[in-house]
Protein backbone atom coordinates (compact mmCIF):
# COMPACT_ATOMS: atom_id res chain seq x y z
CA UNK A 1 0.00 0.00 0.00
CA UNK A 2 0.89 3.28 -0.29
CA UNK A 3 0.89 6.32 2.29
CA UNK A 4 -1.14 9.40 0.85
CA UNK A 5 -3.13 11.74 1.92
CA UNK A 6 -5.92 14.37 0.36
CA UNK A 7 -4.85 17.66 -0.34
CA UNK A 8 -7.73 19.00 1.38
CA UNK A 9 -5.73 18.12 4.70
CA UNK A 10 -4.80 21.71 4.77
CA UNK A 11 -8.22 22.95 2.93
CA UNK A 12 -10.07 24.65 5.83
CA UNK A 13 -8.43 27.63 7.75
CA UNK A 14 -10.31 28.68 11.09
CA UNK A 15 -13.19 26.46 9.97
CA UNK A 16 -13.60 28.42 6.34
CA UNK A 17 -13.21 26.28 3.60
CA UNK A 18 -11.39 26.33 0.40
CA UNK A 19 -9.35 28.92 1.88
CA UNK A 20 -5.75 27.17 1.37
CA UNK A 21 -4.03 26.84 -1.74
CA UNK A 22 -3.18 23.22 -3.25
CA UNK A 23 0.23 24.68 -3.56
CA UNK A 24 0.49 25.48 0.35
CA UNK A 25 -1.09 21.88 1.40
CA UNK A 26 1.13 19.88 -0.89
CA UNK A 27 4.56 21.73 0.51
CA UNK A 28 3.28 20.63 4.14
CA UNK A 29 2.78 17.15 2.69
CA UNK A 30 5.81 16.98 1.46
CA UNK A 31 8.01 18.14 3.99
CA UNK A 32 5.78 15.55 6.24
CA UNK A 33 7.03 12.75 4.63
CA UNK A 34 4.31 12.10 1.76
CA UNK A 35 5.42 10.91 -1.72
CA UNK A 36 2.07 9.90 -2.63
CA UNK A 37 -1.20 13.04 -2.80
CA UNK A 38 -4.49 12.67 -3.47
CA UNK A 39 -5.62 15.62 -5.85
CA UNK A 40 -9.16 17.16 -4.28
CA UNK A 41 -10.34 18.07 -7.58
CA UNK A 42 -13.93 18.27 -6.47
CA UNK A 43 -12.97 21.60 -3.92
CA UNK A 44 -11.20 23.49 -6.21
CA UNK A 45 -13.90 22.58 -8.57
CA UNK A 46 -16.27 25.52 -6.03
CA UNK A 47 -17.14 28.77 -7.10
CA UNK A 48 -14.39 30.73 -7.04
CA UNK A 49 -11.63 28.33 -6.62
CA UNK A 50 -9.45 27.56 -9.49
CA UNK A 51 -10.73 24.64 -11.69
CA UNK A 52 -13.78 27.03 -11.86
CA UNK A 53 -11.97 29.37 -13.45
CA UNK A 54 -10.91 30.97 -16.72
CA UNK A 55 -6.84 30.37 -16.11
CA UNK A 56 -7.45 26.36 -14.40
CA UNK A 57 -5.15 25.01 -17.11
CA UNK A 58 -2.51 26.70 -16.09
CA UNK A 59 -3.21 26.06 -12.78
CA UNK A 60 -3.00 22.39 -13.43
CA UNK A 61 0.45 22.67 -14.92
CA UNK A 62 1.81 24.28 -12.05
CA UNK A 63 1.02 22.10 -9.87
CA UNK A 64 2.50 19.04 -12.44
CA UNK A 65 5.71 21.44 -12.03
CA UNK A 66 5.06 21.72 -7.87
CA UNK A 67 4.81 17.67 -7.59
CA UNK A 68 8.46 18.04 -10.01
CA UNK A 69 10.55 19.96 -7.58
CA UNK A 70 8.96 18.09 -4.85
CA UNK A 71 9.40 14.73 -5.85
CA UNK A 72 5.96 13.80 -4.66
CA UNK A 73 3.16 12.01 -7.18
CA UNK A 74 -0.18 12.35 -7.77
CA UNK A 75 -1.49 8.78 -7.60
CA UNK A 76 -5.15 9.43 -6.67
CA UNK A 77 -7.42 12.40 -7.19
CA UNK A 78 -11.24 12.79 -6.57
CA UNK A 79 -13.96 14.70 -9.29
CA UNK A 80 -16.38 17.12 -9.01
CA UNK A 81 -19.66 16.22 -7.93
CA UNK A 82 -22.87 18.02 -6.86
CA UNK A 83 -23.27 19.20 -3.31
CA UNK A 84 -27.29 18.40 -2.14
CA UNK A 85 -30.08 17.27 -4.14
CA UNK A 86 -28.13 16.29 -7.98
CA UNK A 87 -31.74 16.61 -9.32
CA UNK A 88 -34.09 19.58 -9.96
CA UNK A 89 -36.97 16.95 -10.95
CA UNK A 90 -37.09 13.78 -8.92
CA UNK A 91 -40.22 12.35 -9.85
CA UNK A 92 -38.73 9.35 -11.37
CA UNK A 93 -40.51 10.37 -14.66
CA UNK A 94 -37.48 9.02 -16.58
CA UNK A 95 -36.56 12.54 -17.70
CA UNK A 96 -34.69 13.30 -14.36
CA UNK A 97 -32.83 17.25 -14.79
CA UNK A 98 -29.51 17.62 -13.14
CA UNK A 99 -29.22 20.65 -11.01
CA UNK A 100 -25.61 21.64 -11.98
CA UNK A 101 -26.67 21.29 -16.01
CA UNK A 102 -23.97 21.48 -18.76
CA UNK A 103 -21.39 23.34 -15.95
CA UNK A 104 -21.26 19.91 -14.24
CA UNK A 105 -20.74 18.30 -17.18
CA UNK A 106 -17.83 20.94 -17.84
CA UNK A 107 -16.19 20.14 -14.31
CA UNK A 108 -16.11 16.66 -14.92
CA UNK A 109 -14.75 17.12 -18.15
CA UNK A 110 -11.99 19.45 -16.42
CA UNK A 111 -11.39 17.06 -13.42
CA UNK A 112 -10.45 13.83 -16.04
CA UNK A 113 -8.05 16.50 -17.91
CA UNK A 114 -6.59 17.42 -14.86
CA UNK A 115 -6.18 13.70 -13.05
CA UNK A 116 -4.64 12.77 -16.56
CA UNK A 117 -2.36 15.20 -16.87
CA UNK A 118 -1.10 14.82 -12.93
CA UNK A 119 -0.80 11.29 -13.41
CA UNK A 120 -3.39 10.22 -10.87
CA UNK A 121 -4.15 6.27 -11.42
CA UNK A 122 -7.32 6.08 -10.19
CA UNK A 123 -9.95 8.51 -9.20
CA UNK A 124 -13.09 8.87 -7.53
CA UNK A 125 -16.16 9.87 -8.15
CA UNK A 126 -19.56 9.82 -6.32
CA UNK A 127 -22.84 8.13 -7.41
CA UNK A 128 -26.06 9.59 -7.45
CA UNK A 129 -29.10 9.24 -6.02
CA UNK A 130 -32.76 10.11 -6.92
CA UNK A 131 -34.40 10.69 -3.86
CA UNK A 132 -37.98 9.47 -2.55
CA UNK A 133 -38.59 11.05 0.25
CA UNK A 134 -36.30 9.38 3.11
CA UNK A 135 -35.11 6.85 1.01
CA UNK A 136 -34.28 6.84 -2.43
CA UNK A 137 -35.22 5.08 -5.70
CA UNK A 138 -33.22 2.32 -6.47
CA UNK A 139 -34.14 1.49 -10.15
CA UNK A 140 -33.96 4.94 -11.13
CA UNK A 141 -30.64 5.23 -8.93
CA UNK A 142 -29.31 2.23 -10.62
CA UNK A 143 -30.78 3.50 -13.90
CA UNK A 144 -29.12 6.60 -13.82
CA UNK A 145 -25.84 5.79 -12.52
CA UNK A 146 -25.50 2.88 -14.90
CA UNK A 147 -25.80 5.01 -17.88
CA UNK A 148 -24.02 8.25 -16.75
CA UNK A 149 -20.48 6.30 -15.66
CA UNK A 150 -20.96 3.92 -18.57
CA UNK A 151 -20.42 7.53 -20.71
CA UNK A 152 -17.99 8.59 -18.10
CA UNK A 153 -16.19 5.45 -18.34
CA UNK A 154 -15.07 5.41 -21.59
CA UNK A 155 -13.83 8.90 -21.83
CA UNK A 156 -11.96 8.47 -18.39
CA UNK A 157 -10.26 5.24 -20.31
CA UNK A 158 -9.42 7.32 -23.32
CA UNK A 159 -7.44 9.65 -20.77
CA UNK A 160 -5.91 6.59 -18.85
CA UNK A 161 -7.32 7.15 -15.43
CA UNK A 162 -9.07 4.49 -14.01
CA UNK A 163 -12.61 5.62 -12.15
CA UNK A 164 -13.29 4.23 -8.91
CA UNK A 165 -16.93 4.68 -7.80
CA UNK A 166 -17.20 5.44 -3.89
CA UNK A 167 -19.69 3.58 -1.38
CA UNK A 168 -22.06 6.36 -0.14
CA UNK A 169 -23.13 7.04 3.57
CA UNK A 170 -27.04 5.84 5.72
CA UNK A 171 -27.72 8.74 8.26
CA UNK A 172 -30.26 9.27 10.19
CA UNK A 173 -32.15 11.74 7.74
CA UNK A 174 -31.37 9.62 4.41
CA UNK A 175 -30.51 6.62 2.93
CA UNK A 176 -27.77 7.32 -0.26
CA UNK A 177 -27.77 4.68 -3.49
CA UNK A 178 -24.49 2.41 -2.88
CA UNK A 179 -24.41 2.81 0.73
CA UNK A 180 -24.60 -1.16 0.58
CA UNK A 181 -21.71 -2.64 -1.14
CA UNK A 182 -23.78 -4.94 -2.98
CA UNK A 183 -25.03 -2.15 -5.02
CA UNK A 184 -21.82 -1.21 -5.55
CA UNK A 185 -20.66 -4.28 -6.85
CA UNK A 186 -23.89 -4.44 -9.01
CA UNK A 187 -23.37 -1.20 -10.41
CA UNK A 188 -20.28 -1.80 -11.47
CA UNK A 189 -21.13 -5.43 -13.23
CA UNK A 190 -23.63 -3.73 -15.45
CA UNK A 191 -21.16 -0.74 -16.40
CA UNK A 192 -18.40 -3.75 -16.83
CA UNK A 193 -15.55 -1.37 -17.93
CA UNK A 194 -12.20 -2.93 -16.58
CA UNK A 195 -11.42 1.05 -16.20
CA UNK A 196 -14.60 1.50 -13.52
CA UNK A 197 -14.15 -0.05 -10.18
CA UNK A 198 -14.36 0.47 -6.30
CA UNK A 199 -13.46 3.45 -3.47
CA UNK A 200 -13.88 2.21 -0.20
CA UNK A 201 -14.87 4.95 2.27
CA UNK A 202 -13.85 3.31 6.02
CA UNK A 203 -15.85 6.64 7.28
CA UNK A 204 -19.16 6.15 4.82
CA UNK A 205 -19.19 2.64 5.46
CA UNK A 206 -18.81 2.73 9.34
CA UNK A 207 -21.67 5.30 9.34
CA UNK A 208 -24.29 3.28 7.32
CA UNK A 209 -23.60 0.54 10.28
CA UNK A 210 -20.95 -1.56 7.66
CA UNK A 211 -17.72 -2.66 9.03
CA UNK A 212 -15.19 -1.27 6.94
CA UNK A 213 -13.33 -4.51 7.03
CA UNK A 214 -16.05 -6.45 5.69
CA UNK A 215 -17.16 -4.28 2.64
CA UNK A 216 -13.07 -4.23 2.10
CA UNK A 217 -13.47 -8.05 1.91
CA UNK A 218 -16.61 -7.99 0.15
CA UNK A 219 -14.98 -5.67 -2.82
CA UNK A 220 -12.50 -7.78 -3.11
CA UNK A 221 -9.69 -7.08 -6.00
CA UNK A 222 -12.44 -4.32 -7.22
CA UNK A 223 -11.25 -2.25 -4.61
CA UNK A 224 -8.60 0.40 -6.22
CA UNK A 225 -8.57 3.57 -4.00
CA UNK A 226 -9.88 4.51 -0.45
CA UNK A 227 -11.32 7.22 1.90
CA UNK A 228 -9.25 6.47 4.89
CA UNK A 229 -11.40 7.95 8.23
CA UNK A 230 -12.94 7.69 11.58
CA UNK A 231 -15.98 8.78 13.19
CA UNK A 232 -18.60 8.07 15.79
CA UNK A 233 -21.59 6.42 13.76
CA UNK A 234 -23.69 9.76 13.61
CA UNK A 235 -21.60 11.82 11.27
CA UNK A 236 -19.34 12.01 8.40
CA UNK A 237 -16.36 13.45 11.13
CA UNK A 238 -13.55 12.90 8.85
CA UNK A 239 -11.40 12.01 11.92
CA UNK A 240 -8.20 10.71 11.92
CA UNK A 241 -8.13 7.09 12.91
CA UNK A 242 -8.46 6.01 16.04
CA UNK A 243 -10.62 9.04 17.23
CA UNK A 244 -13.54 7.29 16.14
CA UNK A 245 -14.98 3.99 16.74
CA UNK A 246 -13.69 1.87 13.68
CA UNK A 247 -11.75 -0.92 14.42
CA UNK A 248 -8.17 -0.19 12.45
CA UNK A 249 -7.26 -3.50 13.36
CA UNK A 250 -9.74 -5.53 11.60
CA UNK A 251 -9.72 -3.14 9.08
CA UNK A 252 -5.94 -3.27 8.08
CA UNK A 253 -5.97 -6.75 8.26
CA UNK A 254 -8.81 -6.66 5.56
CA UNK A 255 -6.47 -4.78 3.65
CA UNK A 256 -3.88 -7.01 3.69
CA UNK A 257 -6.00 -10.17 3.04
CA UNK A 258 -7.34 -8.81 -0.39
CA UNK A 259 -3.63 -7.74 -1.36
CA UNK A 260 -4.73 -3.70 -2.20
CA UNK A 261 -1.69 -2.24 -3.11
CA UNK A 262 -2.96 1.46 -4.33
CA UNK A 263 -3.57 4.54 -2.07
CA UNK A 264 -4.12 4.06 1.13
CA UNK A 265 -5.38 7.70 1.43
CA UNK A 266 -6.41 9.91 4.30
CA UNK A 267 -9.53 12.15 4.02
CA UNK A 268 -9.16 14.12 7.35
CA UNK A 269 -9.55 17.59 6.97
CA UNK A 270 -11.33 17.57 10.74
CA UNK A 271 -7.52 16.79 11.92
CA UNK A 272 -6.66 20.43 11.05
CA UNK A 273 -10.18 22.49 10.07
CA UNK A 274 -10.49 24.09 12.65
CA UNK A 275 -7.14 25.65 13.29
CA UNK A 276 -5.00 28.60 12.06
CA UNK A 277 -3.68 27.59 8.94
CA UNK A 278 -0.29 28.59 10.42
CA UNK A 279 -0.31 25.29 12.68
CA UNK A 280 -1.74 23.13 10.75
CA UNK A 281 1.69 21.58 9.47
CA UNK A 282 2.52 19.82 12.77
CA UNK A 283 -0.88 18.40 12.40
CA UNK A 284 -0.21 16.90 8.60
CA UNK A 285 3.14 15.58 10.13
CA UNK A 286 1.17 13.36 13.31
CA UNK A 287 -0.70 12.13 10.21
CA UNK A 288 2.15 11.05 8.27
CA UNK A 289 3.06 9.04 11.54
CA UNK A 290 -0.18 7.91 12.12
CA UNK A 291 -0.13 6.31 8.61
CA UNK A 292 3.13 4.54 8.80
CA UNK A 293 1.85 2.93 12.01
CA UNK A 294 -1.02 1.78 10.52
CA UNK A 295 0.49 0.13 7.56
CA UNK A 296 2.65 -1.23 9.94
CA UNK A 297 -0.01 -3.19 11.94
């Protein structure tokens, strides 16, 4: 496996978001220890923030030339994707209307340009669900998602970058489409593109009442990137392991039985959110430890 960890570990300053550059994050990576980042595509995919914007091509170059003088690669990354309701009509009327239109379309287009050109293996994306009230509709969910990454698929193949679809999250309000990893697995069957497969989410899956260990089991050798966090069962924390209630025991172990040998990447921004940014370093360097003591279980 290999140590990495999302650039959006230095993402929030004093609890505001989006309010740290890649180029700032990666540096404290970097001088932590990482060789291996996970691009957040999907945040600096917000209003405002450069993929968004007119000049995000050049953007994406200089960070190919930042990961150069650092000697660091960009082996995962993760797309844009909606925030809230993906559907402005969710009748299940067949003729569903995404809420981000042609500009999500145009994000996704940028984040595949960008993982290419970074050289991120695999990355992830989210699946969608139409909603029904508390729970959701799972032939229109299925129908949907089967379709739109089949499209997807292909044109992340013809970029080389793999996609890995991510297990989504049960809460107490609502029930997401592939918060069960048989859905998962189902959904990928029917797209059957060697280039789509798994993201396990240890955080998503703990909070929908799943052992991480056993949907890491249960995915098997689909399994080709992770969200690597803790929390308490209510929330989506984004904790750093072991300040939650997963247990990173079982859960390396699973690991290691299947054989994954991609990212093994943190998603803990809640490590550092909520501090100046001008701390948060120390913080990205007890994660680098943290890692190489759990691989080392």
């Amino acid at each position: 496996m290999k140590l990495c960890t999302s650039t959006n570990i230095m993402n929030f300053d004093l609890g505001k978001p989006y309010s740290i550059s890649l180029e700032e994050a990666v540096r404290a990576c970097a001088a932590a220890g990482y060789k291996y980042i996970d691009a957040n595509l999907c945040g600096f995919a917000r209003p405002g923030q450069p993929l968004a914007g007119d000049g995000w091509e050049q953007w994406v170059e200089d960070a190919i030339r930042l990961a150069e003088e650092l000697g660091v690669e960009f082996i995962q990354a993760h797309a844009y994707w909606v925030i809230g309701n993906p559907f402005t009509d969710s009748s299940t009327s067949g003729n569903l209307t995404r809420a981000d239109g042609e500009w999500g379309e145009e994000l996704m287009r940028r984040s595949v340009i960008a993982a290419q050109r970074l050289g991120a293996k695999w990355m992830v994306v989210h699946p969608f669900t139409v909603w029904q009230e508390s729970w959701y509709h799972y032939k229109e969910s299925f129908a949907y998602n089967r379709e739109y990454f089949k499209r997807w698929g292909e044109i992340y193949a013809d970029h080389q970058v793999g996609m890995a679809i991510e297990n989504m999250a049960k809460n107490p309000q609502k029930v997401s489409y592939c918060a069960r990893g048989e859905e998962l697995l189902e959904l990928v069957d029917a797209i059957d593109n060697p280039m789509v497969q798994i993201c396990v989410d240890t955080g998503h899956a703990h909070l929908s009442g799943i052992s991480p260990a056993k949907m890491i089991r249960q995915m098997g050798s689909r399994l080709k990137a992770t969200h690597i966090a803790d929390n308490h069962q209510n929330k989506d924390e984004h904790f750093a392991p072991f300040n939650g209630t997963i247990d990173w025991s079982d859960t390396m172990s699973a690991l290691r039985e299947i054989g994954y040998e991609e990212a093994f990447a943190f998603e803990i921004h809640n490590l550092t959110s909520m501090y100046p940014a001008q701390v948060q370093r120390q913080l990205v360097g007890f994660s680098y430890e943290l890692g190489q003591y759990l691989l080392g279980m």
